[in-house]
C-alpha atoms as a PDB file:
ATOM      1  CA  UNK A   1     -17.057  58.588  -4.721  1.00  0.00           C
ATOM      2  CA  UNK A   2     -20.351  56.805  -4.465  1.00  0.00           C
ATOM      3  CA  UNK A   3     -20.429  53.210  -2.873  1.00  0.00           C
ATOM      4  CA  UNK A   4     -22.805  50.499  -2.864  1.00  0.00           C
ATOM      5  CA  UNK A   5     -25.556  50.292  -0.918  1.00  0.00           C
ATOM      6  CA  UNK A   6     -24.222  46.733   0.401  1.00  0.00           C
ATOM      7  CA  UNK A   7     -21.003  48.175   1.255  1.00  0.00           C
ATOM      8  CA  UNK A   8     -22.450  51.165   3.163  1.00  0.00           C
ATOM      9  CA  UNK A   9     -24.637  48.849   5.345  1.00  0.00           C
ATOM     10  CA  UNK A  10     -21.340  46.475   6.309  1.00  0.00           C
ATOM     11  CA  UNK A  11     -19.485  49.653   7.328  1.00  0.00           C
ATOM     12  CA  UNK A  12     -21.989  50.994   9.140  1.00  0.00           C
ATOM     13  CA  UNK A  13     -23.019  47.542  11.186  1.00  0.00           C
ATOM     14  CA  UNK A  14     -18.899  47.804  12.178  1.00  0.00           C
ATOM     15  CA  UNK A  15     -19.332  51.126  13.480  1.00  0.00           C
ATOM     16  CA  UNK A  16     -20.515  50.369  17.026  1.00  0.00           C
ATOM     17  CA  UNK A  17     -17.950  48.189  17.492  1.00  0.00           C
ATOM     18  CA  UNK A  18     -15.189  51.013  16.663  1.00  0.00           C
ATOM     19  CA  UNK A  19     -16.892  53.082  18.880  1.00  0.00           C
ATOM     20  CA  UNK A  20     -16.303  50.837  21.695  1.00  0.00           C
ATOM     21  CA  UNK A  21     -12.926  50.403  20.936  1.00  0.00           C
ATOM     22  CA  UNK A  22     -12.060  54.061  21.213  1.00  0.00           C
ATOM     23  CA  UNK A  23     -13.908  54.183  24.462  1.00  0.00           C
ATOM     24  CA  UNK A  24     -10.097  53.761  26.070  1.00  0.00           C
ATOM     25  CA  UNK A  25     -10.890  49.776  26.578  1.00  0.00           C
ATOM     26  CA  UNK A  26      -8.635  47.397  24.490  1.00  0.00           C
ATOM     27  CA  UNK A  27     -11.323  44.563  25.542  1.00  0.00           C
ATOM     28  CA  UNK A  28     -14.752  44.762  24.030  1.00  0.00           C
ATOM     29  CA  UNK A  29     -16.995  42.576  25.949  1.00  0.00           C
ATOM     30  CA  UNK A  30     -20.812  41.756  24.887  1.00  0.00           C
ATOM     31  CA  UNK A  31     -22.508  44.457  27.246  1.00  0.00           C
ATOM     32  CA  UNK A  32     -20.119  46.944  25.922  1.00  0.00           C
ATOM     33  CA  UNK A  33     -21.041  46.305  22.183  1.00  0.00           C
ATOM     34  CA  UNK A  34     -24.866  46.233  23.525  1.00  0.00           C
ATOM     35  CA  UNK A  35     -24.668  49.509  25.476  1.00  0.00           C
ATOM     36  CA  UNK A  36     -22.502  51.559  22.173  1.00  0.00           C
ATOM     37  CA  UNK A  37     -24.336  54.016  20.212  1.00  0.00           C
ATOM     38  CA  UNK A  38     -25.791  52.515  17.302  1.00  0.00           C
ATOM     39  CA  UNK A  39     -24.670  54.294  13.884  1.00  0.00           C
ATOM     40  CA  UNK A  40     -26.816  57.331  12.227  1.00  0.00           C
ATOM     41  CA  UNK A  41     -26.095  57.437   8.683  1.00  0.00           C
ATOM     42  CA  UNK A  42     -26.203  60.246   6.413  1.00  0.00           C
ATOM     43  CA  UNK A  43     -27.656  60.546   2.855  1.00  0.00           C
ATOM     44  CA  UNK A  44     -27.616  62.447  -0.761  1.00  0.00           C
ATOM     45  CA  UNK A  45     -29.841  62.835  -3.324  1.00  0.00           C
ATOM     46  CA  UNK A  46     -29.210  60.746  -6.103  1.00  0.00           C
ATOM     47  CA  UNK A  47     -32.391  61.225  -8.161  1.00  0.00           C
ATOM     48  CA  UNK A  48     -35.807  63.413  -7.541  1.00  0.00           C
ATOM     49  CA  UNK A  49     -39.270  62.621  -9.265  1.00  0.00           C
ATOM     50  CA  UNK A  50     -42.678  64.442  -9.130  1.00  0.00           C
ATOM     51  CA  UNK A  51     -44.667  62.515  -6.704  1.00  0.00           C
ATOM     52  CA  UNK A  52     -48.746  63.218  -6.022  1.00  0.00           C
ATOM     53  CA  UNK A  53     -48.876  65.501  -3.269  1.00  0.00           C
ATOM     54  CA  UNK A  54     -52.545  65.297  -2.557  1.00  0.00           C
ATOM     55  CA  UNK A  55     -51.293  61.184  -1.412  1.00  0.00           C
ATOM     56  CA  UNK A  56     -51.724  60.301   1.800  1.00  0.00           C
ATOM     57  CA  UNK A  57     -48.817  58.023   1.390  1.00  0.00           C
ATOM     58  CA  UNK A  58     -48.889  54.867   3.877  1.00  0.00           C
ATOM     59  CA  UNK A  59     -46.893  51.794   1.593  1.00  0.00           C
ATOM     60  CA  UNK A  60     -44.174  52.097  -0.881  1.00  0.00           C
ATOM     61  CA  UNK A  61     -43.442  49.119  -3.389  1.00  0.00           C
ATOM     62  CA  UNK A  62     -40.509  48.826  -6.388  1.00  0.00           C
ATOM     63  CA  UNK A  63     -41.150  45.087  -8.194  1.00  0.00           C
ATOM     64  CA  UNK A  64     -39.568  44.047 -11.246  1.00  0.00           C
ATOM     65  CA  UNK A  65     -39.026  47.644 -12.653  1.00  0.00           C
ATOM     66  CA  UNK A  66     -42.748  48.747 -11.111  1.00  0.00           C
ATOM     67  CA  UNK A  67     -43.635  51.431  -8.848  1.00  0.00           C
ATOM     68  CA  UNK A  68     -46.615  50.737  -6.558  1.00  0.00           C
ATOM     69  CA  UNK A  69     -47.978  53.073  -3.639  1.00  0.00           C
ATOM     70  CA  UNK A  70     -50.711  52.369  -0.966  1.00  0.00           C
ATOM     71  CA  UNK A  71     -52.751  55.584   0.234  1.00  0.00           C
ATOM     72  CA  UNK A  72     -54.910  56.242   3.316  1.00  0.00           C
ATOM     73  CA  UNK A  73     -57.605  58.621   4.940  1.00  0.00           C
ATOM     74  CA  UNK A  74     -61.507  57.417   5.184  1.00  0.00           C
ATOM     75  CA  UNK A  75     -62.672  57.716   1.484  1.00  0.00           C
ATOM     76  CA  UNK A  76     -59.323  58.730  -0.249  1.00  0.00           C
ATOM     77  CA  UNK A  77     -57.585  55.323   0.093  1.00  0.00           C
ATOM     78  CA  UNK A  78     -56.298  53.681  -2.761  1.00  0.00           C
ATOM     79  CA  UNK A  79     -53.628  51.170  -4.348  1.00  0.00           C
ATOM     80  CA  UNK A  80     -52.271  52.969  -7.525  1.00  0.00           C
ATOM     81  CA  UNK A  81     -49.347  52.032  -9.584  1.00  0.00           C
ATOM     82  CA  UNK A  82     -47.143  55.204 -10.407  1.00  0.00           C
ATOM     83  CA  UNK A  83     -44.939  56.107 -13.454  1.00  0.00           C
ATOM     84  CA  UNK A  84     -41.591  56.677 -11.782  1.00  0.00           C
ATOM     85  CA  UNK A  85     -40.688  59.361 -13.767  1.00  0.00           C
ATOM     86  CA  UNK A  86     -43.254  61.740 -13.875  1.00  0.00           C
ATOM     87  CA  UNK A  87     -45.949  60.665 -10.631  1.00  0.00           C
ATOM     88  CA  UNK A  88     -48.536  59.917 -13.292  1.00  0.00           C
ATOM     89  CA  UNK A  89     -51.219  57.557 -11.691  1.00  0.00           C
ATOM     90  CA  UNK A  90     -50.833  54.546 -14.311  1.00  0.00           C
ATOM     91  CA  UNK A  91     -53.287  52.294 -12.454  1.00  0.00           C
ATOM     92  CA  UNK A  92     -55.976  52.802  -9.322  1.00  0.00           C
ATOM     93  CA  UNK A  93     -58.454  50.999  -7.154  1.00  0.00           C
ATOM     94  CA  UNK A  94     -60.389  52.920  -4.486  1.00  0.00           C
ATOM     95  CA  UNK A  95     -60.573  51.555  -1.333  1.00  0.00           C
ATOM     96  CA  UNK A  96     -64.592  51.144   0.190  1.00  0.00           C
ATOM     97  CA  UNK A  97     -65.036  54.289   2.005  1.00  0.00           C
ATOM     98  CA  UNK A  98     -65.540  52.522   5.828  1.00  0.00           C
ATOM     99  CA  UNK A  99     -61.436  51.205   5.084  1.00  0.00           C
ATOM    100  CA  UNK A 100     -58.445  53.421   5.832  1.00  0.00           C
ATOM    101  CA  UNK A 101     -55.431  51.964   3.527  1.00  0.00           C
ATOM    102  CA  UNK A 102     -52.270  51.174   5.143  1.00  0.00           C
ATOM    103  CA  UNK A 103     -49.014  49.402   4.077  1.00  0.00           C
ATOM    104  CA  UNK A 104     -48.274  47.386   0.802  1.00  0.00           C
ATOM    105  CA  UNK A 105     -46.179  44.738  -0.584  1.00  0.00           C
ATOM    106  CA  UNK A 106     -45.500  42.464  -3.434  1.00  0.00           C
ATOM    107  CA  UNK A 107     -46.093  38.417  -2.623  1.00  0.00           C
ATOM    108  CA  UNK A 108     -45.883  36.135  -5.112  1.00  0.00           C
ATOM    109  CA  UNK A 109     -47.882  37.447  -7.795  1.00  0.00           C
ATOM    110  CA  UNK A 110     -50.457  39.629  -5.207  1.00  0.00           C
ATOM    111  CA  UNK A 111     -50.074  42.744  -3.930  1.00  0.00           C
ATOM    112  CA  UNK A 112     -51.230  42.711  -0.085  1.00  0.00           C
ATOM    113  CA  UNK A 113     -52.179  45.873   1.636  1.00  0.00           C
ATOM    114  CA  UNK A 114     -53.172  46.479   5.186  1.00  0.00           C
ATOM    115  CA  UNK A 115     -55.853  48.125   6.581  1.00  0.00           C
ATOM    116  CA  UNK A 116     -55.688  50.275   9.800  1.00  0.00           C
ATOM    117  CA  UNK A 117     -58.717  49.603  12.377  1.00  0.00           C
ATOM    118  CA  UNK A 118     -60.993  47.104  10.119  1.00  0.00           C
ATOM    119  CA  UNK A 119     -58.540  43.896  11.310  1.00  0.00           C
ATOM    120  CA  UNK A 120     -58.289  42.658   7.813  1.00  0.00           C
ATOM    121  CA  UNK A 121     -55.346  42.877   5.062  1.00  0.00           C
ATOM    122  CA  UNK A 122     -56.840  42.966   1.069  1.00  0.00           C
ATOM    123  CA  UNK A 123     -55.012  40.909  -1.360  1.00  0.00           C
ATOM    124  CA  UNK A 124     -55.198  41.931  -5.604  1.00  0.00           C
ATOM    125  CA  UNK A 125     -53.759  40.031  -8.595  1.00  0.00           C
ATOM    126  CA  UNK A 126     -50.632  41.836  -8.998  1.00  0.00           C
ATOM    127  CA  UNK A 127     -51.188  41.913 -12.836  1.00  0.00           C
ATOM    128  CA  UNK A 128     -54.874  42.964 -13.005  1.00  0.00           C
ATOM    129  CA  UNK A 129     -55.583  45.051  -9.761  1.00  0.00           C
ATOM    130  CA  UNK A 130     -58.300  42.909  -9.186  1.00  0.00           C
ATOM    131  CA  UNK A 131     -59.331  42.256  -5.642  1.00  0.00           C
ATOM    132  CA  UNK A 132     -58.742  38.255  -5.235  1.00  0.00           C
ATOM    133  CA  UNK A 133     -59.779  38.396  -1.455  1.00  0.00           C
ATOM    134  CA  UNK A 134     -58.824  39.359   2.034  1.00  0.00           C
ATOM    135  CA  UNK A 135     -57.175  38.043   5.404  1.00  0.00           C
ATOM    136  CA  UNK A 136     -57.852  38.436   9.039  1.00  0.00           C
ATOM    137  CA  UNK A 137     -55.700  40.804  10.769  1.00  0.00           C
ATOM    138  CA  UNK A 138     -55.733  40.923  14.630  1.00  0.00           C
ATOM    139  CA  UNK A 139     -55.083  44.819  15.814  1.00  0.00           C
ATOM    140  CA  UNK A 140     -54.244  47.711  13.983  1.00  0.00           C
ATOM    141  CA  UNK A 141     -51.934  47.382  10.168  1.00  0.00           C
ATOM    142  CA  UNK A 142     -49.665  49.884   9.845  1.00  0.00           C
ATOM    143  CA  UNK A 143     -46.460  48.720   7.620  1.00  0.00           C
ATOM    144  CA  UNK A 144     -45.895  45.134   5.950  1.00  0.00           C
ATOM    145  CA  UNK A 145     -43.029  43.545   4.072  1.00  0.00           C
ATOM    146  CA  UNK A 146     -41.457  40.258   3.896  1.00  0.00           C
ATOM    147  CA  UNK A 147     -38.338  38.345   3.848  1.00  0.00           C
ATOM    148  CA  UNK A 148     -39.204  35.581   1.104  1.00  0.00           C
ATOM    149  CA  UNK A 149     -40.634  33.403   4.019  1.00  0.00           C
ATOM    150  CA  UNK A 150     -42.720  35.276   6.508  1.00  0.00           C
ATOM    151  CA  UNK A 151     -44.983  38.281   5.911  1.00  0.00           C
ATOM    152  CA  UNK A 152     -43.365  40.846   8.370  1.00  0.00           C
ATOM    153  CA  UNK A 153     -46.240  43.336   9.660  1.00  0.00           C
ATOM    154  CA  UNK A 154     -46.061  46.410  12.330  1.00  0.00           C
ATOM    155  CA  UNK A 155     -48.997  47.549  13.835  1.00  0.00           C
ATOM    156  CA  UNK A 156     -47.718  50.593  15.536  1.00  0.00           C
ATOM    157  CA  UNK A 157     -46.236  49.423  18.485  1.00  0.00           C
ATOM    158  CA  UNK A 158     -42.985  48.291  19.629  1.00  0.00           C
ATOM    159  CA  UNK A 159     -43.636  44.937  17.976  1.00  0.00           C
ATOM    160  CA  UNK A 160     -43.052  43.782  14.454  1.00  0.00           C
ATOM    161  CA  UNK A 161     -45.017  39.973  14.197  1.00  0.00           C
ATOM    162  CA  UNK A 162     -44.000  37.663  11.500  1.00  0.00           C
ATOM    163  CA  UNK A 163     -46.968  35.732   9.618  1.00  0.00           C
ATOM    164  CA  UNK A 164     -47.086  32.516   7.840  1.00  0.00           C
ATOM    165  CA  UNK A 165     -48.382  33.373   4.230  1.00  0.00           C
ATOM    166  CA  UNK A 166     -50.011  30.370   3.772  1.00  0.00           C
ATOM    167  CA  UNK A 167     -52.163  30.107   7.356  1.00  0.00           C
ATOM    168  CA  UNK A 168     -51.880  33.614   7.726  1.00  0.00           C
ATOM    169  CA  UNK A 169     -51.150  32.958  11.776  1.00  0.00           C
ATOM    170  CA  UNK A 170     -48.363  34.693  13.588  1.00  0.00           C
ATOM    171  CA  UNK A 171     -45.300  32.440  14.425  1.00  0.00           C
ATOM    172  CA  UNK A 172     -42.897  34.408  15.792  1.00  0.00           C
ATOM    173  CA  UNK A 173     -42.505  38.036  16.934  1.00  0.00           C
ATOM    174  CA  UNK A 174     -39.635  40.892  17.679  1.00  0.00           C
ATOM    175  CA  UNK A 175     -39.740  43.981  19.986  1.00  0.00           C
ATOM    176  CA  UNK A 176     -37.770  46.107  18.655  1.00  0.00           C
ATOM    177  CA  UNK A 177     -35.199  48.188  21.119  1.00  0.00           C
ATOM    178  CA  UNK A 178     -32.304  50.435  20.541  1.00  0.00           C
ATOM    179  CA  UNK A 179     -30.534  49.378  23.635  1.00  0.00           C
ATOM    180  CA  UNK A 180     -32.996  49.490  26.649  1.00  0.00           C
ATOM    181  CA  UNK A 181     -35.172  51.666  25.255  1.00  0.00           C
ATOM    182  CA  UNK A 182     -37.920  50.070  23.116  1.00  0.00           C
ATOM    183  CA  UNK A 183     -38.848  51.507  19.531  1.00  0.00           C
ATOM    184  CA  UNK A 184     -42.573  52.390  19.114  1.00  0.00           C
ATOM    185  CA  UNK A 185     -44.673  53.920  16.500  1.00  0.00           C
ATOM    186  CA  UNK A 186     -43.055  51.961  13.737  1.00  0.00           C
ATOM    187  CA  UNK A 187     -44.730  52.783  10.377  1.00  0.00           C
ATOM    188  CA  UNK A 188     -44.064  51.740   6.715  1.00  0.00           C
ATOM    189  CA  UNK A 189     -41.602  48.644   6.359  1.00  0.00           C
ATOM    190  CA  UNK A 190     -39.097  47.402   3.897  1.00  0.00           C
ATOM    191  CA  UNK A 191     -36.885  44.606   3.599  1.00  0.00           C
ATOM    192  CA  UNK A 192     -33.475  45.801   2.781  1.00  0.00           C
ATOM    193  CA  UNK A 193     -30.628  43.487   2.143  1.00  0.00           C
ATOM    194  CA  UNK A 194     -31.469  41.185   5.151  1.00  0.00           C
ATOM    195  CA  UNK A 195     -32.887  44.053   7.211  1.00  0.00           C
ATOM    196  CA  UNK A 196     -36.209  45.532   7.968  1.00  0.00           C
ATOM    197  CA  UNK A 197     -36.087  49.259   7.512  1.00  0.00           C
ATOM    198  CA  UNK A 198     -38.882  51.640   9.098  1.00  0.00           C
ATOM    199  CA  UNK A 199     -40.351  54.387   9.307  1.00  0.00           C
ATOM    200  CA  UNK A 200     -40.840  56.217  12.504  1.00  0.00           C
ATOM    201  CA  UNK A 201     -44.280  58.295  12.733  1.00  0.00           C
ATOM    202  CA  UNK A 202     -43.283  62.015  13.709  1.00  0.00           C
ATOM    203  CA  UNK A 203     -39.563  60.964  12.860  1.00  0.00           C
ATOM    204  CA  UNK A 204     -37.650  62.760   9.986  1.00  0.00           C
ATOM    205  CA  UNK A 205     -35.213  59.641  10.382  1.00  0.00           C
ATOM    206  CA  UNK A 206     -35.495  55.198   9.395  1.00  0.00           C
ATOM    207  CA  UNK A 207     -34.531  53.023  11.264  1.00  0.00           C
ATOM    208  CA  UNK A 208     -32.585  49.738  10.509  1.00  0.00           C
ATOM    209  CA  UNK A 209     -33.772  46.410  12.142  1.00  0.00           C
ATOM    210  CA  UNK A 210     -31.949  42.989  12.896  1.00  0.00           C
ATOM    211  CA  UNK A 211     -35.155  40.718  11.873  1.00  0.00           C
ATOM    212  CA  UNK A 212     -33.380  38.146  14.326  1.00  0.00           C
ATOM    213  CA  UNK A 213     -34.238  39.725  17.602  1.00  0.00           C
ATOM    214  CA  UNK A 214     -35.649  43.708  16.779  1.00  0.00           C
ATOM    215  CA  UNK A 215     -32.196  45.679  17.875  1.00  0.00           C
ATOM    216  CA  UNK A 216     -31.697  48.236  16.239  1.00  0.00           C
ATOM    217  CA  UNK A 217     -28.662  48.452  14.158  1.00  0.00           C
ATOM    218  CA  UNK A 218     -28.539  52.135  12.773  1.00  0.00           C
ATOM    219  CA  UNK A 219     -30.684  54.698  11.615  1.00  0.00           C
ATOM    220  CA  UNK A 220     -30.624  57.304   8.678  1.00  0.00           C
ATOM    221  CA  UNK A 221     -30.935  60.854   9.460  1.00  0.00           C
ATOM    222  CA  UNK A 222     -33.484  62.876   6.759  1.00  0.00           C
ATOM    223  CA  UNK A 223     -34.495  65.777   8.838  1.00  0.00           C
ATOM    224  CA  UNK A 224     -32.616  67.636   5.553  1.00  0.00           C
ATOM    225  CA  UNK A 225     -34.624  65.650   3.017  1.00  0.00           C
ATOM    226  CA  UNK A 226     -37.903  67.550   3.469  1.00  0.00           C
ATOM    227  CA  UNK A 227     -38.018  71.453   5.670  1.00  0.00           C
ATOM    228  CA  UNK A 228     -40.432  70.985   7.741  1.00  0.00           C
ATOM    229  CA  UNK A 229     -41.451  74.470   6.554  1.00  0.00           C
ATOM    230  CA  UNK A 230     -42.147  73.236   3.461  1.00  0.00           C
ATOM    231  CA  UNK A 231     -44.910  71.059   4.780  1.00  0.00           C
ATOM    232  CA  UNK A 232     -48.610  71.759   4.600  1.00  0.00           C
ATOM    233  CA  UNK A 233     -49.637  70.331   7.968  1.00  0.00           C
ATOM    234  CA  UNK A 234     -48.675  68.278  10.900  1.00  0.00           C
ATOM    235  CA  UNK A 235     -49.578  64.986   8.988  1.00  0.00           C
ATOM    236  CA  UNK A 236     -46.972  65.703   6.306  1.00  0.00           C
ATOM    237  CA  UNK A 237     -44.790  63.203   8.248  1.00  0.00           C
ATOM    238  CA  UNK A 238     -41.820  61.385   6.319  1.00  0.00           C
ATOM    239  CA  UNK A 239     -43.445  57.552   5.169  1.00  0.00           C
ATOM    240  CA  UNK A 240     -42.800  55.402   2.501  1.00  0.00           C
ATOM    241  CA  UNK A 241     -39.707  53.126   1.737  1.00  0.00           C
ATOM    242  CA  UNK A 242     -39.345  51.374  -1.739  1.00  0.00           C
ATOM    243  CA  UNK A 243     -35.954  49.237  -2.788  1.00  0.00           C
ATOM    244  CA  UNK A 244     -35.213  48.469  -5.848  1.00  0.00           C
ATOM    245  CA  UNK A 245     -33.198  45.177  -5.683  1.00  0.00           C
ATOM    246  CA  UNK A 246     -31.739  44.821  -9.159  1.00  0.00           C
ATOM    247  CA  UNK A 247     -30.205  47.805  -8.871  1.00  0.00           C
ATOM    248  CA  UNK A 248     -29.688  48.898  -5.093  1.00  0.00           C
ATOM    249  CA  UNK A 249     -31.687  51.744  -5.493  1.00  0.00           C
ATOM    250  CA  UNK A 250     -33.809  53.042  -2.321  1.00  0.00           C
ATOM    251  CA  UNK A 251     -36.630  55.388  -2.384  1.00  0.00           C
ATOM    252  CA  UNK A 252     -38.481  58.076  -0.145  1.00  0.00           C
ATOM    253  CA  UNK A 253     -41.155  60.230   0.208  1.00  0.00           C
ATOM    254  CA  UNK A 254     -43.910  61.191   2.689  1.00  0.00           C
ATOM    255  CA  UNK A 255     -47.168  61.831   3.137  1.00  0.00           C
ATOM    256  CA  UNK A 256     -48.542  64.938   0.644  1.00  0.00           C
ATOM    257  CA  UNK A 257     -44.862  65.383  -0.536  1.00  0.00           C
ATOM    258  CA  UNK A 258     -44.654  66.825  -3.659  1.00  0.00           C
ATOM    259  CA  UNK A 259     -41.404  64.626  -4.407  1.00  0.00           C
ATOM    260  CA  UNK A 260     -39.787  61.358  -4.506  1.00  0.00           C
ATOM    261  CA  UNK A 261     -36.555  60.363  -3.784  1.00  0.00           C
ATOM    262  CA  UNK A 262     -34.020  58.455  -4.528  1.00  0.00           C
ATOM    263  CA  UNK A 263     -31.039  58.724  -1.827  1.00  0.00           C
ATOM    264  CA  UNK A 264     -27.841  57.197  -1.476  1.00  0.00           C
ATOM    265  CA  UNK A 265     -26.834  55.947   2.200  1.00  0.00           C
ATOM    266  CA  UNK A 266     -23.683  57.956   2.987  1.00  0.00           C
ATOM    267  CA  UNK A 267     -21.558  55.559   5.506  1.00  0.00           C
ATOM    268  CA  UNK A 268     -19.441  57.079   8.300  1.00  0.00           C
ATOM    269  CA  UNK A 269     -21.481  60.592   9.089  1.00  0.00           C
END
């Protein structure tokens, strides 16, 4: 039986607290629940779709029924908009050759996308593809995303900083940390039902995010989504998380993957 996505994410976010409470102690203090494994969730495949496999695929993006991908590499990046169904390029802009793409979202009519070295983020007209202009961008862009009031950007550290969209300054910031130990190389981003979800670089597995203070509060396993047999090179690396709100649908796919995804969070593995 399949259930929905919000479901899954509420039983999951209880299951460090079970944990705890099998531990043999009938009284669950606040250190306990800090120090309890955080929950690793499972998935299946609901729905598979070609997917370019010559992409260097660094930002994922589902708005209003539209697929939209970021791609990177010196002289290869781009910002395409992709049929869903069959990985057809519908839409492209080529990045200047001196810029290595990063991350994507959807603000308010734009599509922002990050840049990795050149310290500046590129903003189009969502509807035309036209570049309307760019932003300063202290430090490496890796992912971005947003919560409807901040733009939420990692920049492959520990630390995800949250920017005011309309002075572009930072105005708050999270370290993320499962526990003690702190979460680095954080890659692609998506906001998820009141989480930010990540990708790890070098990880077959996201992570979940509290955007309130960076713990982590589960991951999802996908070393079986994609053999690492099956992949061309060491680069091949798992990246790329798109949600579809309307319809609680969440997609993957990584880096020169000849597939996309769509997977169902199994809660309770």
């Amino acid at each position: 039986m399949r259930r929905s996505l919000t479901y899954a994410l509420a039983t999951l976010a209880g299951c460090a607290g079970i944990a705890a409470l099998l531990s043999g102690s009938l009284s669950v203090t606040a250190a306990d629940a800090a120090q309890a494994p955080v929950p690793v969730a499972g998935f299946q495949i609901v729905a598979s779709y070609p997917h370019d496999p010559s992409a260097f695929t660094q930002g994922l993006v589902f708005d209003d029924g539209e697929l939209f991908e970021g791609t990177g590499q010196y002289g290869r990046s781009t910002l395409r908009q992709v049929d869903l169904q069959t990985g057809a390029i519908l839409r492209q802009v080529r990045l200047p050759a001196r810029v290595f793409g990063e991350g994507i979202t959807v603000w308010q009519g734009e599509i922002l996308q990050l840049t990795w070295r050149a310290q500046m983020g590129l903003r189009y007209d969502r509807a035309s593809f036209t570049r309307i202009g760019d932003f300063r961008l202290p430090g490496q862009g890796w992912g971005i995303t947003h919560d409807n009031e901040h733009w939420i950007i990692s920049d492959g550290t520990d630390i995800l900083r949250f920017l005011d969209p309309t002075t572009r300054q930072e105005v708050r910031r999270v370290q993320v940390h499962d526990g003690a130990h702190r979460l680095k190389r954080l890659n692609e981003l998506e906001f998820i039902e009141g989480e930010i979800w990540a990708n790890i670089w070098y990880e077959d597995r996201l992570v979940r995010i509290s955007p309130a203070d960076g713990s982590v509060l589960g991951y999802v396993d996908l070393s079986r989504l994609w053999p690492r047999s099956q992949r061309p090179d060491r680069e091949a690396v798992l990246n790329g998380i798109a949600y579809d709100a309307a319809r609680q649908r969440i997609f993957v796919t990584g880096k020169h993957c000849p597939r996309l995804y769509q997977i169902e969070i199994l809660a309770g593995e």
